[in-house]
N, C-alpha and C. Protein backbone atom coordinates (compact mmCIF):
# COMPACT_ATOMS: atom_id res chain seq x y z
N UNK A 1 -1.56 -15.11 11.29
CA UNK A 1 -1.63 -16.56 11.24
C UNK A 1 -3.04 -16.99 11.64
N UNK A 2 -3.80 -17.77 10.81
CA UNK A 2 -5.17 -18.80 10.89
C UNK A 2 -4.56 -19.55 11.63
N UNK A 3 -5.15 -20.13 13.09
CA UNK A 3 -5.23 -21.64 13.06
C UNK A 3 -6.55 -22.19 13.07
N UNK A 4 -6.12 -23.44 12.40
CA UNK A 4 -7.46 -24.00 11.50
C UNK A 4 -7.79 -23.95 10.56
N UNK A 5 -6.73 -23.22 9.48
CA UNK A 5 -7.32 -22.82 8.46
C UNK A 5 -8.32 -23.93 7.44
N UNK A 6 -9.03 -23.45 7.07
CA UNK A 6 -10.26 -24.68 6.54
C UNK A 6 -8.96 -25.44 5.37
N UNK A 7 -9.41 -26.50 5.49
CA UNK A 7 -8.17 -27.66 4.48
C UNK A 7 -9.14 -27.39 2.92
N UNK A 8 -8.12 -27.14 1.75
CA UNK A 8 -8.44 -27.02 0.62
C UNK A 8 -9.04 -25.04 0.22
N UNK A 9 -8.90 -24.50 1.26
CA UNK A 9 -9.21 -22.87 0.50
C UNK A 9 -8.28 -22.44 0.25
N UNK A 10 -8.98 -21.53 -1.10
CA UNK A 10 -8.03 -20.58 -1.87
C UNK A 10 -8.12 -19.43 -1.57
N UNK A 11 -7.36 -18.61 -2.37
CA UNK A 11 -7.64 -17.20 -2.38
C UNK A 11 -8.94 -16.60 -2.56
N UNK A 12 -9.19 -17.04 -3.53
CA UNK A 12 -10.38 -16.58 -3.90
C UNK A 12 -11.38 -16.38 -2.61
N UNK A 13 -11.45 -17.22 -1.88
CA UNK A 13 -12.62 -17.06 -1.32
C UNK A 13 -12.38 -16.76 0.18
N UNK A 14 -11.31 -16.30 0.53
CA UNK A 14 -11.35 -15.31 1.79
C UNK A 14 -11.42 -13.43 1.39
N UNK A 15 -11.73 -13.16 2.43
CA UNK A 15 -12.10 -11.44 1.91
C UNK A 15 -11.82 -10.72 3.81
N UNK A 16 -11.38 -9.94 3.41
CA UNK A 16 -10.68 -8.94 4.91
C UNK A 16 -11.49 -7.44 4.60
N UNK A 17 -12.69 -7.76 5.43
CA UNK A 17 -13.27 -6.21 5.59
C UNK A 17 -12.54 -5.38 5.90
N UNK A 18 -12.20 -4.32 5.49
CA UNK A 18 -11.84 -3.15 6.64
C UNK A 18 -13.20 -1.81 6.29
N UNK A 19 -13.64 -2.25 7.59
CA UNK A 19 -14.92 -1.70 8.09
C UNK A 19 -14.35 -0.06 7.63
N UNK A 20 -15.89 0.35 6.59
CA UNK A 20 -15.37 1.46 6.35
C UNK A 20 -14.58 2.12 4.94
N UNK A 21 -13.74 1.48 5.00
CA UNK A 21 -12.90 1.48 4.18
C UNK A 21 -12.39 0.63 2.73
N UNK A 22 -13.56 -0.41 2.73
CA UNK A 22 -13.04 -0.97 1.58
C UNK A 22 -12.92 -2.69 1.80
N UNK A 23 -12.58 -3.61 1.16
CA UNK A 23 -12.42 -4.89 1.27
C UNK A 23 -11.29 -4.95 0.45
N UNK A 24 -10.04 -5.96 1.25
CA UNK A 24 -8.78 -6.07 0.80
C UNK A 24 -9.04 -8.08 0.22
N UNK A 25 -8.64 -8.10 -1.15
CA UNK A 25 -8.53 -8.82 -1.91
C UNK A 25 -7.07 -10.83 -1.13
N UNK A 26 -7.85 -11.75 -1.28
CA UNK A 26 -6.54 -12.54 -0.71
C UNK A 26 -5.63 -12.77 -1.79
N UNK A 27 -4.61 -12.68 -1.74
CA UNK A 27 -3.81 -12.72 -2.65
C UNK A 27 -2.91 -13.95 -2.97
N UNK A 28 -2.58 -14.92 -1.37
CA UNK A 28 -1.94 -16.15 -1.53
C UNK A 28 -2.30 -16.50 -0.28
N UNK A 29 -2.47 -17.96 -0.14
CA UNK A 29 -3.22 -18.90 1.01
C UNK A 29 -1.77 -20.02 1.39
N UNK A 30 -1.11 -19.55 2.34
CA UNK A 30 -0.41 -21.21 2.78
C UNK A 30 -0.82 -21.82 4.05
N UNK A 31 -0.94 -23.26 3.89
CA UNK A 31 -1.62 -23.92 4.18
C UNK A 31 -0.73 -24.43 5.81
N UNK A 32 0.76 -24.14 4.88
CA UNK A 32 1.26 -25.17 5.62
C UNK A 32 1.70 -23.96 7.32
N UNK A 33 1.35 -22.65 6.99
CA UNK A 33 2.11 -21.89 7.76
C UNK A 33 1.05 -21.08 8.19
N UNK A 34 -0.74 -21.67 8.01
CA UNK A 34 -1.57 -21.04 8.29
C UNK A 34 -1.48 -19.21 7.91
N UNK A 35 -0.78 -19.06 6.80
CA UNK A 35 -0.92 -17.75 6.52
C UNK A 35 -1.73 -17.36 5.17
N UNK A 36 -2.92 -16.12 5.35
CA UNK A 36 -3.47 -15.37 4.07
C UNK A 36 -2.59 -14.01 4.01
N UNK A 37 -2.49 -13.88 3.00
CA UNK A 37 -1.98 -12.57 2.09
C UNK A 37 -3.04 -12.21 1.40
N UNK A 38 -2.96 -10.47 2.11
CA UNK A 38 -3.64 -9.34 1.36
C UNK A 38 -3.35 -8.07 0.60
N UNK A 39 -4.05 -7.74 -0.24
CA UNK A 39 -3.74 -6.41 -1.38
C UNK A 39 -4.08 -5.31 -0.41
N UNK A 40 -3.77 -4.58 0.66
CA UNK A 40 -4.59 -3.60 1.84
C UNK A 40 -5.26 -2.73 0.62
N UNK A 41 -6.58 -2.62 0.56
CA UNK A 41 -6.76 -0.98 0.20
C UNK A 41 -6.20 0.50 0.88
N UNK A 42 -6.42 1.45 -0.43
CA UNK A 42 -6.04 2.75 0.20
C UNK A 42 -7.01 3.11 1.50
N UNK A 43 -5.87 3.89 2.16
CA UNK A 43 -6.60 4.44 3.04
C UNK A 43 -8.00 5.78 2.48
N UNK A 44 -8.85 5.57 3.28
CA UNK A 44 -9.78 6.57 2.97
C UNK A 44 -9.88 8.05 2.95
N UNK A 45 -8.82 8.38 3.86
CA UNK A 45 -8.04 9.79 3.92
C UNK A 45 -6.50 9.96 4.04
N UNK A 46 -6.47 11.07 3.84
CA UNK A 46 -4.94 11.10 4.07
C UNK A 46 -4.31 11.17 5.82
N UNK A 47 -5.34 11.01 6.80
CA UNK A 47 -4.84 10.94 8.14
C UNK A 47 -4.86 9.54 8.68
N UNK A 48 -3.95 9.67 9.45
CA UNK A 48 -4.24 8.16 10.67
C UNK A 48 -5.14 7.83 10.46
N UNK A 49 -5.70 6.24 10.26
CA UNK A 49 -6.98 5.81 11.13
C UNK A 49 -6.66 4.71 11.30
N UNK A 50 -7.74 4.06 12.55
CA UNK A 50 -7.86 3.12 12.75
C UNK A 50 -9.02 2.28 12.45
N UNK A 51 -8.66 1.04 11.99
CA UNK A 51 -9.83 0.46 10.96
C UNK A 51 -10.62 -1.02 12.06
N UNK A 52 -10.88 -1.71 12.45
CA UNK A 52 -12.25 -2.90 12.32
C UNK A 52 -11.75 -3.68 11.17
N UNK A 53 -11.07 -4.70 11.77
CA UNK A 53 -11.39 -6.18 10.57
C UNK A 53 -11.79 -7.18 10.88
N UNK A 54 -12.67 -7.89 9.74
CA UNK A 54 -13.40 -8.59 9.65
C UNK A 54 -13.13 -9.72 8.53
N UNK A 55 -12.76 -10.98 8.86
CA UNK A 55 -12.22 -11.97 8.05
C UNK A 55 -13.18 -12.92 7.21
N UNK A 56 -13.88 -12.85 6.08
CA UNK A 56 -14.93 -13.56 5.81
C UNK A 56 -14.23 -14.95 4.83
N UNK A 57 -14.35 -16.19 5.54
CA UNK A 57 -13.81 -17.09 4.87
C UNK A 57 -15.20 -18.01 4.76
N UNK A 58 -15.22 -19.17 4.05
CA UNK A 58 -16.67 -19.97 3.06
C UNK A 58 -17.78 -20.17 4.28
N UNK A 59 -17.25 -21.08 5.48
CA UNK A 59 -17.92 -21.36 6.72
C UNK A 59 -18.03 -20.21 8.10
N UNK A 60 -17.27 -19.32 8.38
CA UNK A 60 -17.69 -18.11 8.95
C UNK A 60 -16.57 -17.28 8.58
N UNK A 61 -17.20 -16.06 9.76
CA UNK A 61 -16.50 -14.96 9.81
C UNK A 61 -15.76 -14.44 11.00
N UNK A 62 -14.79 -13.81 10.89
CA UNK A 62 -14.17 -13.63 12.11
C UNK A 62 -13.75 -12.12 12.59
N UNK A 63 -14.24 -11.68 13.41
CA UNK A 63 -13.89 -9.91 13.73
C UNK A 63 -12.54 -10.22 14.56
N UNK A 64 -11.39 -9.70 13.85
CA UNK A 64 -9.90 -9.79 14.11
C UNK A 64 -9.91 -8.99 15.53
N UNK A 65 -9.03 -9.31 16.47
CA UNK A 65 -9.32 -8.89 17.76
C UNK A 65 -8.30 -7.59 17.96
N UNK A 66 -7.74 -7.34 17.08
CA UNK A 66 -6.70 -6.11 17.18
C UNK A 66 -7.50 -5.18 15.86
N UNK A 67 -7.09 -3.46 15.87
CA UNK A 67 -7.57 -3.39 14.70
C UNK A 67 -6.73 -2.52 13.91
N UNK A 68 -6.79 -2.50 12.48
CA UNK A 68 -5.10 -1.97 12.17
C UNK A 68 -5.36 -0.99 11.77
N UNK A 69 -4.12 0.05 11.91
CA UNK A 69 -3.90 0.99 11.69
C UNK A 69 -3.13 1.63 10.25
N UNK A 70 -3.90 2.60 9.63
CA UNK A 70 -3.33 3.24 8.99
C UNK A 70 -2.45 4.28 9.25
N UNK A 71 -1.06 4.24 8.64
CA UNK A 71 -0.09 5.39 9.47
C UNK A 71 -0.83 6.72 8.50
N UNK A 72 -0.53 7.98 8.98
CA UNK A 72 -0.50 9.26 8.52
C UNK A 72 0.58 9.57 7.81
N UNK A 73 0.65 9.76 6.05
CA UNK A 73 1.30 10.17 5.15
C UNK A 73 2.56 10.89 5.28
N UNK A 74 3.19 10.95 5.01
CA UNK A 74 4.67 12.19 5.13
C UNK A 74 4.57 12.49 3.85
N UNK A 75 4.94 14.10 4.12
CA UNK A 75 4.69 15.07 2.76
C UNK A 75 6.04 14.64 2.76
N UNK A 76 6.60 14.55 0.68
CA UNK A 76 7.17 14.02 0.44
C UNK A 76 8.05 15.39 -0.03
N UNK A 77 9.58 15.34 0.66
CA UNK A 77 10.35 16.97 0.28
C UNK A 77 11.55 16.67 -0.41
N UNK A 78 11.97 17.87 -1.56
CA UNK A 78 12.80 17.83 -2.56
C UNK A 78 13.69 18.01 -1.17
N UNK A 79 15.47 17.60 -1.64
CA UNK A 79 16.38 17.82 -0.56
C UNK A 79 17.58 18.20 -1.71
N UNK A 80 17.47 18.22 -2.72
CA UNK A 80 18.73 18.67 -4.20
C UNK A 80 17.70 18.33 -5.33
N UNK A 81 18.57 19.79 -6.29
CA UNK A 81 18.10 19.65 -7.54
C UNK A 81 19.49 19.55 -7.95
N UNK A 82 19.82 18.46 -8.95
CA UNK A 82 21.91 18.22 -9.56
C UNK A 82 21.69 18.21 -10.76
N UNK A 83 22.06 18.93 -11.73
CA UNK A 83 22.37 20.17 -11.54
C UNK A 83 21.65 21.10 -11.15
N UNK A 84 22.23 22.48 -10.63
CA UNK A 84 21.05 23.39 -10.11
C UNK A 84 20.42 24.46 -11.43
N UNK A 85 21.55 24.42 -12.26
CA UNK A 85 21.41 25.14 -14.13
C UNK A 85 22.11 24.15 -14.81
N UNK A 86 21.15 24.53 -16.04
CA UNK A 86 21.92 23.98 -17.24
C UNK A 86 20.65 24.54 -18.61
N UNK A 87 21.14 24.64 -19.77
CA UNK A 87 20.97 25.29 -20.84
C UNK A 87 19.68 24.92 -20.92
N UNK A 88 18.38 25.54 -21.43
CA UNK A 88 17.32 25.51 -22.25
C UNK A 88 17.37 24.77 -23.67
N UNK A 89 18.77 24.97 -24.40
CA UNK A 89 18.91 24.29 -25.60
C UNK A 89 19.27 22.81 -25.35
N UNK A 90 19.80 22.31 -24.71
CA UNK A 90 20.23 20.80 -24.66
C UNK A 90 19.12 20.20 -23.61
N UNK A 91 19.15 18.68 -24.12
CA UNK A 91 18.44 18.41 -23.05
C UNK A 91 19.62 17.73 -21.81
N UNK A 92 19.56 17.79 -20.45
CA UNK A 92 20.07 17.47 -19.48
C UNK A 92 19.98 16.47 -18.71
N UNK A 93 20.37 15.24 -17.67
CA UNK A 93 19.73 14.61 -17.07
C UNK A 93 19.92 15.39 -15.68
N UNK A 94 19.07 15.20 -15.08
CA UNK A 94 18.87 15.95 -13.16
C UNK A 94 18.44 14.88 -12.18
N UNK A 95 19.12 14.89 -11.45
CA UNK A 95 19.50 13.82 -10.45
C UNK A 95 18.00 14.86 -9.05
N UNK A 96 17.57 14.34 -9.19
CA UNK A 96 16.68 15.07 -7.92
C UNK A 96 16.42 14.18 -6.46
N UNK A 97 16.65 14.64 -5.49
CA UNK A 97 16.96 13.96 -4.25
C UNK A 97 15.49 14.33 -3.36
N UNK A 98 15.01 13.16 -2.73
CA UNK A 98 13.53 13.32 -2.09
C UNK A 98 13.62 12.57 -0.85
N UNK A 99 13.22 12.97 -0.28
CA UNK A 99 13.15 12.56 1.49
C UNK A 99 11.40 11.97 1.05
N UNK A 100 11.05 10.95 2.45
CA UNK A 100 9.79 10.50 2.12
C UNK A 100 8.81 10.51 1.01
N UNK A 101 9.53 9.83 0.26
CA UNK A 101 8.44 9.39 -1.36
C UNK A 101 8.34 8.20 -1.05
N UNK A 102 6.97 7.78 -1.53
CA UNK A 102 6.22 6.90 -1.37
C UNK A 102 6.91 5.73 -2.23
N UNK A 103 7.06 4.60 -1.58
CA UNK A 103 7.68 3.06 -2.29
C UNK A 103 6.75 2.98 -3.59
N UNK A 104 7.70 2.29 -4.51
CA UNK A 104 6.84 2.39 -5.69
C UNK A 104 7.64 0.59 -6.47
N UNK A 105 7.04 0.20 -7.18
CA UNK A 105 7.46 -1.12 -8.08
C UNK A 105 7.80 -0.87 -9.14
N UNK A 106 7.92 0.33 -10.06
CA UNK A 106 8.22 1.00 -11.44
C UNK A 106 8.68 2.15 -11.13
N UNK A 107 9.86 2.76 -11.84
CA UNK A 107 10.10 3.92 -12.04
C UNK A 107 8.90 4.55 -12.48
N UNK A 108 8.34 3.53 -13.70
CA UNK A 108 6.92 4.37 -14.70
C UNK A 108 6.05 5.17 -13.27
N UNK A 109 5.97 4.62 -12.17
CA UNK A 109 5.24 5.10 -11.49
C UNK A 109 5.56 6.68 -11.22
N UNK A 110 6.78 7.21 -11.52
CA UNK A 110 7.00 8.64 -10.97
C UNK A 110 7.54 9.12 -12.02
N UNK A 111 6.34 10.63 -12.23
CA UNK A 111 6.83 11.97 -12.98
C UNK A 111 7.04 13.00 -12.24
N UNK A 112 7.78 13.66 -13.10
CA UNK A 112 8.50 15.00 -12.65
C UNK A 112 7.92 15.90 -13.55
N UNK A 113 7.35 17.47 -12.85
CA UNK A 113 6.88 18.23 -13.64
C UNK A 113 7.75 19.32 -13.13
N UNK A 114 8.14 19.86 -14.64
CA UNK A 114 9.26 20.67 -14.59
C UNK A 114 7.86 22.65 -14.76
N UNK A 115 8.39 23.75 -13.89
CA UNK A 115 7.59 24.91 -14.00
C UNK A 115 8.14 25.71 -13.71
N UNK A 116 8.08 26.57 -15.05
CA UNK A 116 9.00 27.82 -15.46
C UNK A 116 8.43 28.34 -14.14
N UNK A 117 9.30 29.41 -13.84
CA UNK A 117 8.75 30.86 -12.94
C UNK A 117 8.09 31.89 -13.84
């Protein structure tokens, strides 16, 4: 939450350093609830870190007094393959069961690569 947020800004023109790492995009400005929404960039590695932000809106800037953290990844593990056989000649559907996979907005987002032995 802004308080104060400057009367009349948009998205466009706030920007959230994360020192280091990238600049996260504003995505929606309410006015009435002093809140900005951001796109976070990826993290820069695949471990923990902790990042430095920096709020650049038209009239200043503001170094956020907490600084956020990126969590550390979970390797993502098969837990069932359903069925465990089925024929080479037909095609099959397979129900595959995964502990920590990453949230996604599309199925399109996830393939499966199937490898003979």
């Amino acid at each position: 939450t802004v308080k104060n947020l400057p009367a009349g800004l948009v998205a466009s023109q706030a920007l959230l350093d994360f020192a280091g790492s990238g600049n996260a995009s504003c995505t929606a400005v309410d006015h009435t609830l002093g809140v900005l929404t951001f796109a976070i960039p990826s993290a820069p590695s695949s471990s923990a870190a902790a990042v430095a932000l920096r709020l650049h809106l038209p009239t200043t800037s503001l170094v956020l007094p907490r600084d956020f953290k990126y969590l550390a990844r979970k390797k993502a593990v098969v837990l069932q393959v359903s069925p465990a056989r089925a024929s080479i000649r037909a095609s099959t559907t397979a129900r595959i069961a995964v502990s920590n996979l990453p949230g996604t907005d599309s199925p399109d987002d996830v393939s499966v690569e199937v490898v003979w032995p």
